[in-house]
Structures are given as C-alpha cells and as structure tokens.
Protein backbone atom coordinates (compact mmCIF):
# COMPACT_ATOMS: atom_id res chain seq x y z
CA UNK A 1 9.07 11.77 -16.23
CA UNK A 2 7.05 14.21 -18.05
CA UNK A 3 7.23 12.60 -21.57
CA UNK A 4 6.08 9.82 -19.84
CA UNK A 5 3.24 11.87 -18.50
CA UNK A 6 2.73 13.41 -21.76
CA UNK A 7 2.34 10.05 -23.78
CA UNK A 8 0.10 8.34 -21.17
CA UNK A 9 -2.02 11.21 -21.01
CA UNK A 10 -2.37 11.84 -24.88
CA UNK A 11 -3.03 8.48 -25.40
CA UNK A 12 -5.68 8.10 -23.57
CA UNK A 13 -7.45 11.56 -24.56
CA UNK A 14 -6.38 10.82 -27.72
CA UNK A 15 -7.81 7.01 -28.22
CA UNK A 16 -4.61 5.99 -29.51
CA UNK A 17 -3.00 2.53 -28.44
CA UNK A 18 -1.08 2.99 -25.01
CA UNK A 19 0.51 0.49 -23.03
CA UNK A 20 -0.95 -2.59 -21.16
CA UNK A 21 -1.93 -1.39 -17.80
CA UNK A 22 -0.70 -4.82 -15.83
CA UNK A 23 2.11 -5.18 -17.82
CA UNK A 24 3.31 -1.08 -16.51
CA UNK A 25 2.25 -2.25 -13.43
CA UNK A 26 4.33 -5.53 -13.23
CA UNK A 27 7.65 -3.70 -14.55
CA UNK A 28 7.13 -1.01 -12.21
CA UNK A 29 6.45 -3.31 -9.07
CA UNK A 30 10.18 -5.09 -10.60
CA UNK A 31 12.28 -2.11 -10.90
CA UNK A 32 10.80 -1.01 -6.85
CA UNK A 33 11.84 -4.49 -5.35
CA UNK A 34 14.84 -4.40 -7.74
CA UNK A 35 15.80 -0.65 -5.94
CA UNK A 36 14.74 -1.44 -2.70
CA UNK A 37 16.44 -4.92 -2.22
CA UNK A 38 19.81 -3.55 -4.21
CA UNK A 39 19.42 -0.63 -1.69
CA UNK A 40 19.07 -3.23 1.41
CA UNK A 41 22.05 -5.40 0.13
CA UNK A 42 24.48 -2.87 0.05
CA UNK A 43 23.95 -1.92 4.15
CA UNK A 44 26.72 -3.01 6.42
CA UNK A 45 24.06 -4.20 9.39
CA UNK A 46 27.08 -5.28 11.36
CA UNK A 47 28.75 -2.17 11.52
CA UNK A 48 25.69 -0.04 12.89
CA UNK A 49 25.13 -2.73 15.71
CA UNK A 50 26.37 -0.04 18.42
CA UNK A 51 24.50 2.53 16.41
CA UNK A 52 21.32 0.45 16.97
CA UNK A 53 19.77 2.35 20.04
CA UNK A 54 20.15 5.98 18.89
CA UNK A 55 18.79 5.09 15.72
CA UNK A 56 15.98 3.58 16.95
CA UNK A 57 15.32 6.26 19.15
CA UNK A 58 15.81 8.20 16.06
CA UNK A 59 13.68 6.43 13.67
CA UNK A 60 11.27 6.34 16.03
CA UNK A 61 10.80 10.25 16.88
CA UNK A 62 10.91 10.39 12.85
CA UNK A 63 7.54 8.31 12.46
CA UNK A 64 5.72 10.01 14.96
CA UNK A 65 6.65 13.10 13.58
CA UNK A 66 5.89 12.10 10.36
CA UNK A 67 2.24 10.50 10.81
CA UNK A 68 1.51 13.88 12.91
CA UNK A 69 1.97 15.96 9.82
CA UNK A 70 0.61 13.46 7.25
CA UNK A 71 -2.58 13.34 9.58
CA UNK A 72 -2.85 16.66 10.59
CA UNK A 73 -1.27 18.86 8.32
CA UNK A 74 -1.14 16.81 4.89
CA UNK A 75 -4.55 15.44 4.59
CA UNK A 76 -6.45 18.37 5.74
CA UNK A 77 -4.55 20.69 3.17
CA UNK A 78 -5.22 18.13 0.33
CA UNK A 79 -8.65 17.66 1.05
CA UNK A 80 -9.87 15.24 3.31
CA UNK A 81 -10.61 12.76 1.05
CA UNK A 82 -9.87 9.15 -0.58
CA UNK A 83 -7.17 10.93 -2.34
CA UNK A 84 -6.03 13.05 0.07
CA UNK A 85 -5.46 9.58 2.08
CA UNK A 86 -3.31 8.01 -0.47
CA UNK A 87 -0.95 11.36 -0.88
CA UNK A 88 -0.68 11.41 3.10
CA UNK A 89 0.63 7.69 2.80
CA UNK A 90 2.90 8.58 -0.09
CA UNK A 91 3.97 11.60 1.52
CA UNK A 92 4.68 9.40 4.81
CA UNK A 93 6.89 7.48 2.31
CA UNK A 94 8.73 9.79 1.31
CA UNK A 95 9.23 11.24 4.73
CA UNK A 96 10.31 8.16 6.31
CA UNK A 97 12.72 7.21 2.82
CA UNK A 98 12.45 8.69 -0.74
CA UNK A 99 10.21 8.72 -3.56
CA UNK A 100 9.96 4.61 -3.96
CA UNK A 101 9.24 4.43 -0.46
CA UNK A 102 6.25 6.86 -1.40
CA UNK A 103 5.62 5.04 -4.10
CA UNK A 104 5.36 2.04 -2.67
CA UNK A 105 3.31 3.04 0.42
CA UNK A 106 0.81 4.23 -1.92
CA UNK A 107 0.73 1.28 -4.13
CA UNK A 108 -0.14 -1.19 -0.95
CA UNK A 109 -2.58 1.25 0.01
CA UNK A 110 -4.18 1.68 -3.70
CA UNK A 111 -3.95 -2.60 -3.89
CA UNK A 112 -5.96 -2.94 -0.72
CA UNK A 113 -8.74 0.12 -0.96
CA UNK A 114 -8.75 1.16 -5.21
CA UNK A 115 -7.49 3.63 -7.39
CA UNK A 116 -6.45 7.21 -6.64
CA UNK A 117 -4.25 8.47 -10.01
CA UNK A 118 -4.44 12.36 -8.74
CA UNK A 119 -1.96 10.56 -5.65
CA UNK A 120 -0.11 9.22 -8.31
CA UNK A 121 0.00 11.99 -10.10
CA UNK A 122 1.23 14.59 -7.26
CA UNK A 123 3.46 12.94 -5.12
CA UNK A 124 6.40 11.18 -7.23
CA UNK A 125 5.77 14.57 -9.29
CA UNK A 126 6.42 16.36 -6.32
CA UNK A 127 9.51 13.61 -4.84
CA UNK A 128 11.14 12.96 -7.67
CA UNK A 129 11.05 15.91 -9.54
CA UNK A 130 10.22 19.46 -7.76
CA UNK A 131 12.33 17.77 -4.46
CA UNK A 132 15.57 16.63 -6.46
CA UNK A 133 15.75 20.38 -8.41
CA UNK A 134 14.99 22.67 -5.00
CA UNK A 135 17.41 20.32 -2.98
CA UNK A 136 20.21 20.93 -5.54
CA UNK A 137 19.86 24.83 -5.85
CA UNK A 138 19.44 24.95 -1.74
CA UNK A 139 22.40 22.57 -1.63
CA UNK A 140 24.50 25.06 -3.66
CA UNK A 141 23.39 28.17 -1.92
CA UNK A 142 24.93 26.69 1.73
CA UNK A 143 28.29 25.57 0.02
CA UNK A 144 28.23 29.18 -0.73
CA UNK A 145 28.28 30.05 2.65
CA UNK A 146 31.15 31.85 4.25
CA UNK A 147 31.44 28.53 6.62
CA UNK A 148 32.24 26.54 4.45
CA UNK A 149 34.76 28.26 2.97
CA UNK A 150 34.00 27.42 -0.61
CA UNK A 151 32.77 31.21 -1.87
C-alpha cells in the first residue's frame, strides 16, 4: 500500500506519466464486487436461520452505535467538513464490516456528492494498515495471558 502511495503521489508532483484514473477506478470497483460477492457466496444462510433474531437484534444495536460515534464523535474530531463526512461514512464501513466495506461506503458517497482524496487517503490507511498491525500485536499480548494457558 505505500509504494502504491509513493508512485501515485510522485507521479503526479513529479509530471511523470501515471495511470489512467477510470481505468484504477474500474479495476478497483472489480476487485470490491469480486471480494464482496466471493465473501457473500461462501455464507451458509441456512444454517444461521435460528440465529436470525439475535443477530438482528445484534446488528441492529451495532448501527446505532456506530452512526452515534461517526456523527458525534468522528466528524467533529476530523473537522466538520466535506471530508470529515466522507471519513465518518468510511469509518461507518469499517465499523459495520472491514476496510472494503469502508471503502465502498465512501466510494457511493464520493460518486453521488464529489471528490474527497484526504478520506481516501486516511481511512483504508488507517483499516487496512495501522488496524491489521495493532490487532496482531494486541492479539498476541492476550494469548499471552495466564488464561489461556499459552505463556
């Protein structure tokens, strides 16, 4: 990810040739329905049937909660602005999913209102990247926990 933000960045300081915008665009909107529909496929819908109410009922709580902090709390703190907008839908994304879900929140809300590249910018930087790495070392520091019994 960041030699990708490296090259796009240098090329266009730099005035060197860079890659078709609509063409990044179209292979990046492919490999999102490609995840989320390989993603979908592999559910076993029948098996959660008795599940159903409790997850609603936990899905549910989970959005509220979520578009209470991305109004309140995510917004305001990134600056109540177009931008700040766009990272409060990514950041409901990723709260509801993972970093396509941001992603793709985001990308309706850019198609439909403009551009924000600081939104694009921060929050798959901040999914993908920062998210993955501190849930790894946190995820090591509980197995080391005397309950677990791995120490």
């Amino acid at each position: 990810m960041f030699v990708g933000v490296v090259i796009r960045n240098t090329t266009v300081h730099e005035k060197l040739p860079s890659a078709h915008q609509p063409s990044v665009d179209l292979v990046g909107n492919i490999a999102l329905a490609l995840f989320l529909v390989m993603a979908l496929m592999s559910l076993n819908l029948w098996g959660m049937i008795s599940m159903a109410g409790p997850l609603l009922i936990l899905l549910s709580t989970q959005l509220i909660g979520m578009v209470i902090f991305a109004s309140y709390i995510t917004w305001h703190i990134m600056g109540r602005n177009y931008n700040a907008a766009i990272i409060a839908g990514g950041h409901c994304g990723f709260g509801l999913g993972a970093t396509p879900t941001a992603v793709a929140n985001m990308s309706a809300l850019t198609k439909r209102f403009g551009p924000a590249p600081q939104a694009f910018i921060v929050v798959p930087l901040m999914g993908a990247f920062f998210i993955d790495l501190l849930n790894a070392i946190v995820i090591q520091i509980y197995l080391t926990l005397p309950v677990f019994g791995l120490s």
